[in-house]
N, C-alpha and C. Protein backbone atom coordinates (compact mmCIF):
# COMPACT_ATOMS: atom_id res chain seq x y z
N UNK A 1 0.85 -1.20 0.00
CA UNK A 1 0.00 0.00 0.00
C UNK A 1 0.89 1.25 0.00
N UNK A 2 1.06 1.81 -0.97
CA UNK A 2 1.48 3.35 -0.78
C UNK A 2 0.95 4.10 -0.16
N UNK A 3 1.68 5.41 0.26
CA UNK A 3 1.64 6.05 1.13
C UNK A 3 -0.03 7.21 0.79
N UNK A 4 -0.03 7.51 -0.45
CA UNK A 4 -1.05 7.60 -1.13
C UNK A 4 -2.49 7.05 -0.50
N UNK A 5 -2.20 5.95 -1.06
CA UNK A 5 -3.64 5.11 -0.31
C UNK A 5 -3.42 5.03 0.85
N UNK A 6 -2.56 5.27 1.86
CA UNK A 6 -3.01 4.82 3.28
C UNK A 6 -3.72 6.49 3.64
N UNK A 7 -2.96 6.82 3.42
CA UNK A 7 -3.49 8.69 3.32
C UNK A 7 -5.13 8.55 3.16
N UNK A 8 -5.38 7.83 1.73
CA UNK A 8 -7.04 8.01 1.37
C UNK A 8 -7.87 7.36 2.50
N UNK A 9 -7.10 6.25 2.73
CA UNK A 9 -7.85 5.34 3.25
C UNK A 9 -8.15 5.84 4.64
N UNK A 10 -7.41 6.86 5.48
CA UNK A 10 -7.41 7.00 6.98
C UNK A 10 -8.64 8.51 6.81
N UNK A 11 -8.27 9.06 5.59
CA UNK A 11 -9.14 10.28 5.51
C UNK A 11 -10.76 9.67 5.22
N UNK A 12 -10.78 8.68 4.16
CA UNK A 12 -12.05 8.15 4.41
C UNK A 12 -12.69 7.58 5.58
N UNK A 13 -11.74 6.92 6.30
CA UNK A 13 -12.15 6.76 7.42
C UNK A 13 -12.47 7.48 8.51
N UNK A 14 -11.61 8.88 8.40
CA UNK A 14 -12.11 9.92 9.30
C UNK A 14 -12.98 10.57 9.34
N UNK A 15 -13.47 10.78 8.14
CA UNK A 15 -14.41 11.70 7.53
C UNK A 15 -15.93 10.62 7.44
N UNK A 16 -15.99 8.99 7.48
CA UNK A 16 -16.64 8.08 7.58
C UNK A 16 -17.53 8.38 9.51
N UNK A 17 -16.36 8.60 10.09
CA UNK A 17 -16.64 8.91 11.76
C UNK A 17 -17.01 7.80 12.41
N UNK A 18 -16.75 6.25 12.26
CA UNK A 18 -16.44 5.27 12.41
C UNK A 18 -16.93 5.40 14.19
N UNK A 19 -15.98 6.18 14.84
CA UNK A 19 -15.38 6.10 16.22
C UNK A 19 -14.83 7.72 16.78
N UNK A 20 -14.91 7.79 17.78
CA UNK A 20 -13.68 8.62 18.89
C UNK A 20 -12.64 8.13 18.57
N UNK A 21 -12.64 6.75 18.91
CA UNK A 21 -11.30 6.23 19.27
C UNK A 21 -10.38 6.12 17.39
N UNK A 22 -11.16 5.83 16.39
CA UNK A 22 -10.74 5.54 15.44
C UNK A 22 -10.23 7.09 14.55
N UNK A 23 -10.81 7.81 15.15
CA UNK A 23 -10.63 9.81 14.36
C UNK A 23 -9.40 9.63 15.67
N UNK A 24 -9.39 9.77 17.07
CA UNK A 24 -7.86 10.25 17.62
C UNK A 24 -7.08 9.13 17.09
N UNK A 25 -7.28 8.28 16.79
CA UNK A 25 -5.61 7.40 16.10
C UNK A 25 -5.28 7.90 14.91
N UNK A 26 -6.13 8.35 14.17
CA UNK A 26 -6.07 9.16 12.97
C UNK A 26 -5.76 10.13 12.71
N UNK A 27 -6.02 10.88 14.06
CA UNK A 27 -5.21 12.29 14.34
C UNK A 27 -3.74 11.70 14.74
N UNK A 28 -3.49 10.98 15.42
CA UNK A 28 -2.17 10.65 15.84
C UNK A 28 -1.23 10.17 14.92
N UNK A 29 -1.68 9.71 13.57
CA UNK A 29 -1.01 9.32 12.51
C UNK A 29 -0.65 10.23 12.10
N UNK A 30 -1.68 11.24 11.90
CA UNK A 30 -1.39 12.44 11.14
C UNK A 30 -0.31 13.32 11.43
N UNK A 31 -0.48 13.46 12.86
CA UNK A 31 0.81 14.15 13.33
C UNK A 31 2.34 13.76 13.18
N UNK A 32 1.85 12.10 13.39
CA UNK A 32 3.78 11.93 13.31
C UNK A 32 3.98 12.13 12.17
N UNK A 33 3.32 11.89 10.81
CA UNK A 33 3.44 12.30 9.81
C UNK A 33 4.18 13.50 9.39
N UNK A 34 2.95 14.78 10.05
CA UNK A 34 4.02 15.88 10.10
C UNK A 34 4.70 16.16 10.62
N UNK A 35 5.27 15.48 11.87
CA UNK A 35 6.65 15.67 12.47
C UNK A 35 7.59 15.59 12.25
């Protein structure tokens, strides 16, 4: 999976609203990302 699709895939999922718990791990990806 490229980095691409994991990208789509976590934004669909965030934006899906699945969870609390599943949007803050998603935020937490995001960040180390931009770190």
């Amino acid at each position: 999976m490229s980095a691409d699709d994991r990208d789509a895939v976590l934004h669909r999922d965030f934006m899906r609203g699945r969870s609390w718990g599943a949007r803050r791990v998603s935020g937490a990806l995001w960040g180390a990302v931009e770190c």
